[in-house]
Structure formats: structure tokens, C-alpha cells
C-alpha atoms as a PDB file:
ATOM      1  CA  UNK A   1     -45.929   8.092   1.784  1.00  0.00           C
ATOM      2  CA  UNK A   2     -46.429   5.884  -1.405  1.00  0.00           C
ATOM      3  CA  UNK A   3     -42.704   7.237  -2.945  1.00  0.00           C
ATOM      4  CA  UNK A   4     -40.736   5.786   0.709  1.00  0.00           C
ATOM      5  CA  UNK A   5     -42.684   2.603  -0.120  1.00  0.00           C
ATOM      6  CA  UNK A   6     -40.971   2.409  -3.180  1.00  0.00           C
ATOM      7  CA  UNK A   7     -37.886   2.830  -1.989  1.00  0.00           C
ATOM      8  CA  UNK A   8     -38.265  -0.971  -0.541  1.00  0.00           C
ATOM      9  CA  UNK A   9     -38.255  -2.099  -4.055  1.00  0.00           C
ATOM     10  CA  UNK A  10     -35.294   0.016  -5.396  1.00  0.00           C
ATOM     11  CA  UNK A  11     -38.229   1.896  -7.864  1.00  0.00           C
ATOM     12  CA  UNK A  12     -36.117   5.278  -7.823  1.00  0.00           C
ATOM     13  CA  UNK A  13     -37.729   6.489 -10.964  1.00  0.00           C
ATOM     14  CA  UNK A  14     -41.659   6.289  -9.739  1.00  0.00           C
ATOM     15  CA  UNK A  15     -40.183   7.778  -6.382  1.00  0.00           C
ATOM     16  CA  UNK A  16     -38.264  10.308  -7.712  1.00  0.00           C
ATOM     17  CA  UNK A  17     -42.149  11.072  -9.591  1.00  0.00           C
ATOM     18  CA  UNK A  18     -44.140  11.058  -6.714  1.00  0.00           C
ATOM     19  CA  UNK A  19     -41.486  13.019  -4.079  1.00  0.00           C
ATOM     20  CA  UNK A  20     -41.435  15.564  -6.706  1.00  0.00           C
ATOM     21  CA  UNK A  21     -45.772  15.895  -7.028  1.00  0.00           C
ATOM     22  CA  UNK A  22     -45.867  15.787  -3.510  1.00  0.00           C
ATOM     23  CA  UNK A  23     -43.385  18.908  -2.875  1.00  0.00           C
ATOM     24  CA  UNK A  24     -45.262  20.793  -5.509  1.00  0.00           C
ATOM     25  CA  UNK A  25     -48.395  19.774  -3.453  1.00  0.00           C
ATOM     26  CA  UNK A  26     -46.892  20.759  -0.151  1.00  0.00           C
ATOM     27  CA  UNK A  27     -44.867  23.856  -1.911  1.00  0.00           C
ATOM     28  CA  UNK A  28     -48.172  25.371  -3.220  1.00  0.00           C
ATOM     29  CA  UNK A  29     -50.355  24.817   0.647  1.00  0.00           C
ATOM     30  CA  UNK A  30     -46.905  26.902   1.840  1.00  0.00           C
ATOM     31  CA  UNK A  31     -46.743  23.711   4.228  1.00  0.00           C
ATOM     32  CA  UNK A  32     -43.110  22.988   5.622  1.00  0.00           C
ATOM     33  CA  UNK A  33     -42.995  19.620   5.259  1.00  0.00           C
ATOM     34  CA  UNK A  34     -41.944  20.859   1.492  1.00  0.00           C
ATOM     35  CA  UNK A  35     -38.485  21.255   2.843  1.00  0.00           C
ATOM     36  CA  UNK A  36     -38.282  17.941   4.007  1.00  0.00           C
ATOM     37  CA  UNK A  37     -39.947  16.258   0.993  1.00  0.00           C
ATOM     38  CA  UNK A  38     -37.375  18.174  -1.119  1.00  0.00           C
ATOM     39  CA  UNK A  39     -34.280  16.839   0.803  1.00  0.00           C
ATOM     40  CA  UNK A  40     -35.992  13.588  -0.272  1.00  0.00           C
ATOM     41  CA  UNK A  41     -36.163  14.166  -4.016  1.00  0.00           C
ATOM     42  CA  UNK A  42     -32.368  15.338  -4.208  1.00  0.00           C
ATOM     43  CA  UNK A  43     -31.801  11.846  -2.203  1.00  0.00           C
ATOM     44  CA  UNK A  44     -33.707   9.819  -5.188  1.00  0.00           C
ATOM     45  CA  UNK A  45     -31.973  11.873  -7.840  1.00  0.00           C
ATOM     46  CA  UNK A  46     -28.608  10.480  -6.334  1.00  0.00           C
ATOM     47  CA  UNK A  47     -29.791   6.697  -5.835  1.00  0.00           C
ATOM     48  CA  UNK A  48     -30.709   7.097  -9.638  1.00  0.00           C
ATOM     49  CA  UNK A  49     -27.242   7.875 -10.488  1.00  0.00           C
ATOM     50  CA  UNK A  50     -29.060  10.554 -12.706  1.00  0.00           C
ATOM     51  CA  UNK A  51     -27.063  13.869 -14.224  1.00  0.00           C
ATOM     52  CA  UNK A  52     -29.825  15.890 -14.335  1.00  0.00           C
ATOM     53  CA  UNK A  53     -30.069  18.709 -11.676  1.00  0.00           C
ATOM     54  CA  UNK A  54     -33.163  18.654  -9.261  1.00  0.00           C
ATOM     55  CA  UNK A  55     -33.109  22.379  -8.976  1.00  0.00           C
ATOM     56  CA  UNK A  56     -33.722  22.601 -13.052  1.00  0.00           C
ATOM     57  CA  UNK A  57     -37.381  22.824 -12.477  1.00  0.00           C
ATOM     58  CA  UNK A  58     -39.036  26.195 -12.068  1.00  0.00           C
ATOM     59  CA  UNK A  59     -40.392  24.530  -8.496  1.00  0.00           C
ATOM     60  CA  UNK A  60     -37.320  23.804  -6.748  1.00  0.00           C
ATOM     61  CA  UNK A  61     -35.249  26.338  -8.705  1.00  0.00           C
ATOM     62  CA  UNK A  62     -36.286  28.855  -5.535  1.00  0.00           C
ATOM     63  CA  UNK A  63     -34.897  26.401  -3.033  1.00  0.00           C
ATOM     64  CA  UNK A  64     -31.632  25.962  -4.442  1.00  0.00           C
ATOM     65  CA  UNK A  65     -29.752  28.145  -2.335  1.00  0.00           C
ATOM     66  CA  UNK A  66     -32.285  27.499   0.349  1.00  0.00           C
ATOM     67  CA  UNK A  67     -30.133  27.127   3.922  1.00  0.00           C
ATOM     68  CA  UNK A  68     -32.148  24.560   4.978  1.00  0.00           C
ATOM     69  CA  UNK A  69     -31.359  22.762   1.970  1.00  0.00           C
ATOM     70  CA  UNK A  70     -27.823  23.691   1.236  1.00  0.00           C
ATOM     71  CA  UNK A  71     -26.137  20.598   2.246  1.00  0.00           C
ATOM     72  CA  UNK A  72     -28.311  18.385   0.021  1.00  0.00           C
ATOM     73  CA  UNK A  73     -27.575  21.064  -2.737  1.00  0.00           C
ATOM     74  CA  UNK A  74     -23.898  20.536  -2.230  1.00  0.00           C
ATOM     75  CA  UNK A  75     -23.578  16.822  -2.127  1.00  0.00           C
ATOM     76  CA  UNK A  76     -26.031  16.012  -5.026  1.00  0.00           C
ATOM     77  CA  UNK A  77     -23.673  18.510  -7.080  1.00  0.00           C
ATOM     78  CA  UNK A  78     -19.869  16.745  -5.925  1.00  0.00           C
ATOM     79  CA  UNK A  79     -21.929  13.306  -6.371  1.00  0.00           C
ATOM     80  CA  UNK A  80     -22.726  14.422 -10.124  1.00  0.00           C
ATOM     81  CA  UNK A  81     -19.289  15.873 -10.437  1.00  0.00           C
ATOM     82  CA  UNK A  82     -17.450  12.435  -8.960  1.00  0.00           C
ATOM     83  CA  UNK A  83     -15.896  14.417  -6.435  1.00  0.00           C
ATOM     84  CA  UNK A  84     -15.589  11.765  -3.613  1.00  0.00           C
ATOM     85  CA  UNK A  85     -13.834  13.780  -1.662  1.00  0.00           C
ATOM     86  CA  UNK A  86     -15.734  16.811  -1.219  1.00  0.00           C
ATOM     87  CA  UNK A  87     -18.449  14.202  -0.818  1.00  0.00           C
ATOM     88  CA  UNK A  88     -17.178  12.913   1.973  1.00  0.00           C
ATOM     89  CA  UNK A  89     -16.294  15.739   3.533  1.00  0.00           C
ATOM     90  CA  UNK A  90     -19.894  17.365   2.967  1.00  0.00           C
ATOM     91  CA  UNK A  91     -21.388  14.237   4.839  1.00  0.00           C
ATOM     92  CA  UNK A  92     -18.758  14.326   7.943  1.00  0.00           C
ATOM     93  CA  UNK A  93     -19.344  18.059   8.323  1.00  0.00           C
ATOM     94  CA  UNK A  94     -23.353  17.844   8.184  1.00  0.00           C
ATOM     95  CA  UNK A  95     -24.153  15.539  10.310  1.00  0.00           C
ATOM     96  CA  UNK A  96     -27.707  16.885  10.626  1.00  0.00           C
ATOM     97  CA  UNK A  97     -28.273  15.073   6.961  1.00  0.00           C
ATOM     98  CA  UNK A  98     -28.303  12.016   9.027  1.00  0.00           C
ATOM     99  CA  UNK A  99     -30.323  13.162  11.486  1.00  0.00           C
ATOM    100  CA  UNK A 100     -33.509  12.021   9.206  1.00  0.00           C
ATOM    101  CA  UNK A 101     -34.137   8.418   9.519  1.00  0.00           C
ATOM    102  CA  UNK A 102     -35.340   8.272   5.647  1.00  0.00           C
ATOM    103  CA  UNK A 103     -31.907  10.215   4.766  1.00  0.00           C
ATOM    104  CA  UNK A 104     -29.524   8.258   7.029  1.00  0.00           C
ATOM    105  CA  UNK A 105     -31.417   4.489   6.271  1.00  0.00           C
ATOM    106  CA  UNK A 106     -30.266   5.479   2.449  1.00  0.00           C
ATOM    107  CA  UNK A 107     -27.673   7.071   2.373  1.00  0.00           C
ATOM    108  CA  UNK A 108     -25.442   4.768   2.598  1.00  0.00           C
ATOM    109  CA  UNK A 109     -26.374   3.114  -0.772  1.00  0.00           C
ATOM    110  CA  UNK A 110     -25.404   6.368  -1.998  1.00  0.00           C
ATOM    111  CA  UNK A 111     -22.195   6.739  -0.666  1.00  0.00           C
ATOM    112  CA  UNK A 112     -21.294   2.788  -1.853  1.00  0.00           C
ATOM    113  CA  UNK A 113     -22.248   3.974  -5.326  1.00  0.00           C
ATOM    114  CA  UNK A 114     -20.208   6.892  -5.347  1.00  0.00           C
ATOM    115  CA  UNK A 115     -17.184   5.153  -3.780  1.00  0.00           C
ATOM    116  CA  UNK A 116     -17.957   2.228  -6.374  1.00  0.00           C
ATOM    117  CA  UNK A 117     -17.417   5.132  -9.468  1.00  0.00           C
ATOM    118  CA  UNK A 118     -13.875   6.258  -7.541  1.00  0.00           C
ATOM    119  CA  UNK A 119     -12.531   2.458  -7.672  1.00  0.00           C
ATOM    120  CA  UNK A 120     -13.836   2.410 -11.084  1.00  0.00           C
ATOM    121  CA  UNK A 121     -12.069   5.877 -12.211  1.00  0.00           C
ATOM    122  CA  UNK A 122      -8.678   5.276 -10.003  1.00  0.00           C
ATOM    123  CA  UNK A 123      -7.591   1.547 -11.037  1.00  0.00           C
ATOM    124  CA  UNK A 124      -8.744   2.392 -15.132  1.00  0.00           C
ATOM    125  CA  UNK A 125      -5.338   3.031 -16.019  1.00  0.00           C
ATOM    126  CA  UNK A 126      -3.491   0.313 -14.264  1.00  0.00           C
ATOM    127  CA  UNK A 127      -2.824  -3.322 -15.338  1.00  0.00           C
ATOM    128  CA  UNK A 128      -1.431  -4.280 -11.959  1.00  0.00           C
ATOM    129  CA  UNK A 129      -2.659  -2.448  -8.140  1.00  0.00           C
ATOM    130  CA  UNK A 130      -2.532  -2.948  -4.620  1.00  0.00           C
ATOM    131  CA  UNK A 131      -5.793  -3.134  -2.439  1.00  0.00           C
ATOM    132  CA  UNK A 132      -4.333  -0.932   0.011  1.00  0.00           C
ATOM    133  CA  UNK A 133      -3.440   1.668  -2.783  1.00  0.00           C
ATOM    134  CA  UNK A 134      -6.485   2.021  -3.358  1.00  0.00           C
ATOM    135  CA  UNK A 135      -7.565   2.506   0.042  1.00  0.00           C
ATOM    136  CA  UNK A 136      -5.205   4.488   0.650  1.00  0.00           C
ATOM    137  CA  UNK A 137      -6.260   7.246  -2.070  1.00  0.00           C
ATOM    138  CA  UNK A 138      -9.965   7.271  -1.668  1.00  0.00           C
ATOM    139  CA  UNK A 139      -9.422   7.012   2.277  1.00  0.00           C
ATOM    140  CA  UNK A 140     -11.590   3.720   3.122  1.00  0.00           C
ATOM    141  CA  UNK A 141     -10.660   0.788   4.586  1.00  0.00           C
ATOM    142  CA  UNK A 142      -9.022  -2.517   2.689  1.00  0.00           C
ATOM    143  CA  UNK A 143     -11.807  -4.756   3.267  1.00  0.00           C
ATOM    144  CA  UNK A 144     -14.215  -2.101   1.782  1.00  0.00           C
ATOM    145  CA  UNK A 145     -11.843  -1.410  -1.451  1.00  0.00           C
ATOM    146  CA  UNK A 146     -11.817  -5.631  -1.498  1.00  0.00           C
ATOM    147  CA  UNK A 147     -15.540  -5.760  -1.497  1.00  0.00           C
ATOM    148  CA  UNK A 148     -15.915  -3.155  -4.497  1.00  0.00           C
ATOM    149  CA  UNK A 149     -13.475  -4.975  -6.475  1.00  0.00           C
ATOM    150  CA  UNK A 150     -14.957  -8.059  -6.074  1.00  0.00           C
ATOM    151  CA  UNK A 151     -18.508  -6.468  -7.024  1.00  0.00           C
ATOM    152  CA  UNK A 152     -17.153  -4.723 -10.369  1.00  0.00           C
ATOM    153  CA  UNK A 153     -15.850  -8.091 -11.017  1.00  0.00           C
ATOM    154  CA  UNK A 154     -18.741 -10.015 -10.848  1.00  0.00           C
ATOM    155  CA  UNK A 155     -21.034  -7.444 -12.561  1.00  0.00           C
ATOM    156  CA  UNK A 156     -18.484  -7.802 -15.642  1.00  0.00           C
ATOM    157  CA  UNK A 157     -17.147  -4.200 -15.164  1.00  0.00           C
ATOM    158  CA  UNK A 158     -13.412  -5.209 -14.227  1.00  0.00           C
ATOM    159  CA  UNK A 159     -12.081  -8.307 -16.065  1.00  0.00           C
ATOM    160  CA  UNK A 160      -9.297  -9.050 -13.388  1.00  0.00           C
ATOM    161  CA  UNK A 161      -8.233 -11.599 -10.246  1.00  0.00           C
ATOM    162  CA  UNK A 162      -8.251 -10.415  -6.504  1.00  0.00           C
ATOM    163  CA  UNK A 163      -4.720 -12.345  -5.454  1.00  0.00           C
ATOM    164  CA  UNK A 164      -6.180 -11.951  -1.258  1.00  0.00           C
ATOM    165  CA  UNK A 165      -3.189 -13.335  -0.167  1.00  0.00           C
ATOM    166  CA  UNK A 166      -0.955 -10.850  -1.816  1.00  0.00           C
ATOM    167  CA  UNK A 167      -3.318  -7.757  -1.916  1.00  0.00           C
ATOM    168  CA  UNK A 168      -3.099  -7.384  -5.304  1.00  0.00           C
ATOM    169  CA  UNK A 169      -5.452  -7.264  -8.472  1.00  0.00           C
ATOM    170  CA  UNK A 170      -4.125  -8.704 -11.502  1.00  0.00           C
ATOM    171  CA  UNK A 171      -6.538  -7.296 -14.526  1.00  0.00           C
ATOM    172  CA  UNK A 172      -6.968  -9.004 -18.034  1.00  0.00           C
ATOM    173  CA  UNK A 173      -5.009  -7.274 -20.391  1.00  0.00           C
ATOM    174  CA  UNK A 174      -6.983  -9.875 -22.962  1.00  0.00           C
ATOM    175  CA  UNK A 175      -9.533  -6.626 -23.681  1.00  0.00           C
ATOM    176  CA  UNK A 176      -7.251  -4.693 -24.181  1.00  0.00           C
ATOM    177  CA  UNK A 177      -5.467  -6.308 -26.696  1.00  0.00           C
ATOM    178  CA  UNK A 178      -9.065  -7.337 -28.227  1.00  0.00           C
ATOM    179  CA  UNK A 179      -9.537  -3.229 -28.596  1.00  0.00           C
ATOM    180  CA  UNK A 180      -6.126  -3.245 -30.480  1.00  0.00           C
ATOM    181  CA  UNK A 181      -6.795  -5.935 -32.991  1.00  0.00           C
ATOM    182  CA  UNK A 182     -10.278  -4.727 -33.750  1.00  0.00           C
ATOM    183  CA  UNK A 183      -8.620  -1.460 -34.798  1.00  0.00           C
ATOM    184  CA  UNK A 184      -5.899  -2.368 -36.809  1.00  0.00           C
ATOM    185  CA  UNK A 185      -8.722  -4.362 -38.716  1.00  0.00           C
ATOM    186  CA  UNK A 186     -10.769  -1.757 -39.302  1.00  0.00           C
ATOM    187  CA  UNK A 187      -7.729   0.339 -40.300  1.00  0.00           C
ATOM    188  CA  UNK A 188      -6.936  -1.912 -42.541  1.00  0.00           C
ATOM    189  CA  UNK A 189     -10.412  -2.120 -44.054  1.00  0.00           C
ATOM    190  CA  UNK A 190     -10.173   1.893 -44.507  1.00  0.00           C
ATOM    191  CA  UNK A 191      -7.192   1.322 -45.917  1.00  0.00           C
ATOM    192  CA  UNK A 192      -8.125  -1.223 -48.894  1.00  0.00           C
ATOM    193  CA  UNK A 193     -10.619   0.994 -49.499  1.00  0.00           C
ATOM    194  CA  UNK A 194      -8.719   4.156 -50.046  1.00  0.00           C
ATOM    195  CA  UNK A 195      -6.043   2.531 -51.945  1.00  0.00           C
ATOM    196  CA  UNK A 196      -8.760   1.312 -54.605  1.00  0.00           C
ATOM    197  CA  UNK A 197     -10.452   4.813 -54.568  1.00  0.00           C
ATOM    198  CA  UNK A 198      -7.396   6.163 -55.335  1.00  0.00           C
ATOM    199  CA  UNK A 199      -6.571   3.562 -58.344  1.00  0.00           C
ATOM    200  CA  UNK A 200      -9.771   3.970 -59.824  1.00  0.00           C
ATOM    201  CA  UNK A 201      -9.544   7.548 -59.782  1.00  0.00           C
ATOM    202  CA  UNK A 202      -8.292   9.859 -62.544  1.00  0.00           C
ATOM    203  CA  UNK A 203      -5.720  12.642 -61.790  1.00  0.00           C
ATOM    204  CA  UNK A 204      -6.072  11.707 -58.028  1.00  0.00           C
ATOM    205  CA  UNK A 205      -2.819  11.942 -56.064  1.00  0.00           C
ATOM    206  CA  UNK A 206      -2.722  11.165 -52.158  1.00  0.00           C
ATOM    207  CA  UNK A 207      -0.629  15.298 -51.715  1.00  0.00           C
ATOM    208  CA  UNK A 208      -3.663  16.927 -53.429  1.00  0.00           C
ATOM    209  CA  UNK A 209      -7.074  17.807 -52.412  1.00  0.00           C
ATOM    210  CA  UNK A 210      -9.962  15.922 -53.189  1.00  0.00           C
ATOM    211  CA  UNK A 211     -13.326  17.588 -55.126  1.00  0.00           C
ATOM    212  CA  UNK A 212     -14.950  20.514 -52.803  1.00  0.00           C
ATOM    213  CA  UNK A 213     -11.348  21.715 -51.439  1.00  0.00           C
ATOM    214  CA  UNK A 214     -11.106  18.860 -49.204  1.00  0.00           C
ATOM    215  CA  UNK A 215      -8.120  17.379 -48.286  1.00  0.00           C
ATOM    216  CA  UNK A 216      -6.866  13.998 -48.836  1.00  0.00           C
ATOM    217  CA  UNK A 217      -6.586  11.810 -45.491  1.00  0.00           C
ATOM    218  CA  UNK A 218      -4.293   8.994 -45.225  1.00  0.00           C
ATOM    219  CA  UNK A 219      -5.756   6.648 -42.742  1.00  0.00           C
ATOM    220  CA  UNK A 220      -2.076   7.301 -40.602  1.00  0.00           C
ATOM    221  CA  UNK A 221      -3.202  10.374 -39.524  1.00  0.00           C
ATOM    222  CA  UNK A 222      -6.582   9.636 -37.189  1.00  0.00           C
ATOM    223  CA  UNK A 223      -5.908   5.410 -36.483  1.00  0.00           C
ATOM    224  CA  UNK A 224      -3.132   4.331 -34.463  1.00  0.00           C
ATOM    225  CA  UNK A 225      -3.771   1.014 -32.820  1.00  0.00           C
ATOM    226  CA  UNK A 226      -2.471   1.839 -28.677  1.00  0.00           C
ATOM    227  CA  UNK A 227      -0.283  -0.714 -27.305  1.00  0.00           C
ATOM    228  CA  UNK A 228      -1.043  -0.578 -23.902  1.00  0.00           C
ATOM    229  CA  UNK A 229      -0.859   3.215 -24.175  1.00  0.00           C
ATOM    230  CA  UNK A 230      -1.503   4.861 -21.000  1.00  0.00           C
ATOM    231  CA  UNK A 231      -1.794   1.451 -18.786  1.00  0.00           C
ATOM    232  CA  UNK A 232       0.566   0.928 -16.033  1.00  0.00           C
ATOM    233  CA  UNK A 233       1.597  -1.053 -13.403  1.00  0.00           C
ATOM    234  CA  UNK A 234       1.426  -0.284  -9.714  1.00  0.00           C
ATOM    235  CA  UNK A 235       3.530  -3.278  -7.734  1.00  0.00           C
ATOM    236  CA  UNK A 236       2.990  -1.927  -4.363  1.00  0.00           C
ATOM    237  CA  UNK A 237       1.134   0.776  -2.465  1.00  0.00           C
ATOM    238  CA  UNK A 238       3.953   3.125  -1.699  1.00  0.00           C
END
């Protein structure tokens, strides 16, 4: 089939095209390899890393809650939702997925994505964390949690140092404060401007309402440059 072929080459999109022609294909000659084929398009739409549901289509929207097809159903729609867990746990508990060599020779990409997004979400808040916290919450191993890291960090998603030694991650607050200073900048830009609105204007006080009934904003009340709001530190894994 021209769409596994594809697969070699990472071409989701033109699979995702042809798995979904040849279902309809297969669908309409009532053949059961439609099933199969299917299983195969919900695959592709995960590999994507697309939000949009397979089962939107008037095609597939009568296979949805299709036993046959249920455990696809229910891990494309925990690996939209970022639900690792119930991921995980759909995967262990239907082990019949993997029975399909296309399914269980791909799967695995899948899974590294999706346990690539939890690192992401988990360590977003933190300027400091330990390796082994983080294995520890999306239950996979240290090496594993290691190797992520060290991917987001060269593919310029994570701006931090793996310490190996220590276990630790040590991530650049420099972005951070970059974020800040850009703000306060364009706060102050707002600012200027507002002030020289206001001096050029005629019976124009900051309390009252401007033309139309709308009221008068100070810039105070929508930009507040963070400092470090919401980022902590996490010295060890307990």
C-alpha cells in the first residue's frame, strides 16, 4: 500500500490522504479490510500531532463507536486531550493494538511524542527540577526523561543545562526576563502615548469616560510586567 510506503519517509500528511481514499474504497465494496485501514488512519492522525478528529467525516463518523475500533477511538482522543496517563493505560490494557505489525512498528513514535508534550507541560513552570521528578510523575524511566530533555534542548524548545552528574536541569531564566523587559517597554510606549492623548485633549480627565460611553483605561489595569510569576524551583525529587 502506497500510504505504508510513505510512512518510510515520515510523509504523514499524503498518508493520512491516501489511508483515508482507500477506507472509503474498501468501506463502499463492504470489504473488511476497511476496519483495518481505519485503525491505520487514526494512527497517521496521531503521528501528525493533528487536533482534528478522524471520526469528523461523514465516512468514519459510523465507526466511531465501532468495537473493533474502540481502542484506537480512545487513545487518539487522550492523545489529543494530553492525557498521558489514560494513554498509557489504554495501550497496556489493549494489547491487541500491538498485535498489527504496521500499528506496533509505529507506535512507538507516537507514544515518544506524547511523552515529549508531558515533559514539555510538567517542567514549564519550574526554573530548577530533578530528572527523577520527572520520571517519577509521568512514570518512565530516568534515562528516558534524560533523553527528552536533551531533545527539547537541542530543538530550541527548553533553554536550560542537564547537570548528569547531579540529576538536575538548570533552565535559563535569561527568556524570561527578556519577556519582562519587552513588556515594560511596550507599557511604557502605551503609556507616552496616553499621557499625550490626554494633554492634547480638551475636557478629558483620566476618572471620566471617553466619547461613545467608553471608559478611560489606565495602562495599570491590563500590563503588569511578571517577575518570575508562577516559576518555581524544585531542588529535589521528593
Amino acid at each position: 500500500m502506497r500510504a505504508q510506503r510513505l510512512f518510510s519517509i515520515e510523509n504523514w500528511a499524503e498518508a493520512q490522504s491516501d489511508f483515508f481514499e482507500s477506507f472509503r474504497n474498501y468501506d463502499e465494496a463492504g470489504s473488511l479490510q476497511r476496519i483495518q485501514v481505519l485503525k491505520y488512519l487514526v494512527l497517521t492522525t496521531m503521528l501528525m500531532g493533528s487536533d482534528i478528529n478522524p471520526f469528523e467525516s461523514p465516512e468514519t463518523k459510523a465507526y466511531q463507536n465501532d468495537p473493533r475500533i474502540s481502542a484506537m477511538t480512545d487513545l487518539v482522543d487522550a492523545y489529543q486531550r494530553d492525557d498521558m496517563q489514560k494513554y498509557e493505560s489504554i495501550l497496556a490494557n489493549n494489547q491487541d493494538v500491538v498485535a498489527d505489525p504496521f500499528i506496533a512498528e509505529n507506535i512507538d513514535e507516537v507514544t515518544r511524542n506524547m511523552r515529549t508534550k508531558g515533559v514539555q507541560k510538567l517542567v514549564a513552570p519550574y526554573t530548577r527540577f530533578t530528572l527523577q521528578f520527572v520520571a517519577k510523575q509521568l512514570r518512565i524511566s530516568v534515562p528516558e526523561v534524560q533523553d527528552i530533555v536533551g531533545f527539547l534542548i537541542l530543538d530550541k524548545k527548553l533553554k536550560a543545562k542537564i547537570n548528569q552528574a547531579k540529576g538536575t536541569v538548570e533552565v535559563d531564566q535569561g527568556t524570561d526576563v527578556e519577556r519582562v523587559e519587552a513588556v515594560s517597554q511596550w507599557s511604557a510606549a502605551i503609556e507616552t502615548l496616553w499621557t499625550t492623548f490626554m494633554n492634547d485633549g480638551d475636557n478629558i480627565r483620566s476618572e471620566d469616560t471617553l466619547g461613545g460611553g467608553v471608559p478611560a483605561i489606565s495602562t495599570t489595569d491590563y500590563v503588569q510586567p511578571r517577575k518570575n510569576v508562577g516559576m518555581r524551583k524544585l531542588y529535589t525529587g521528593a
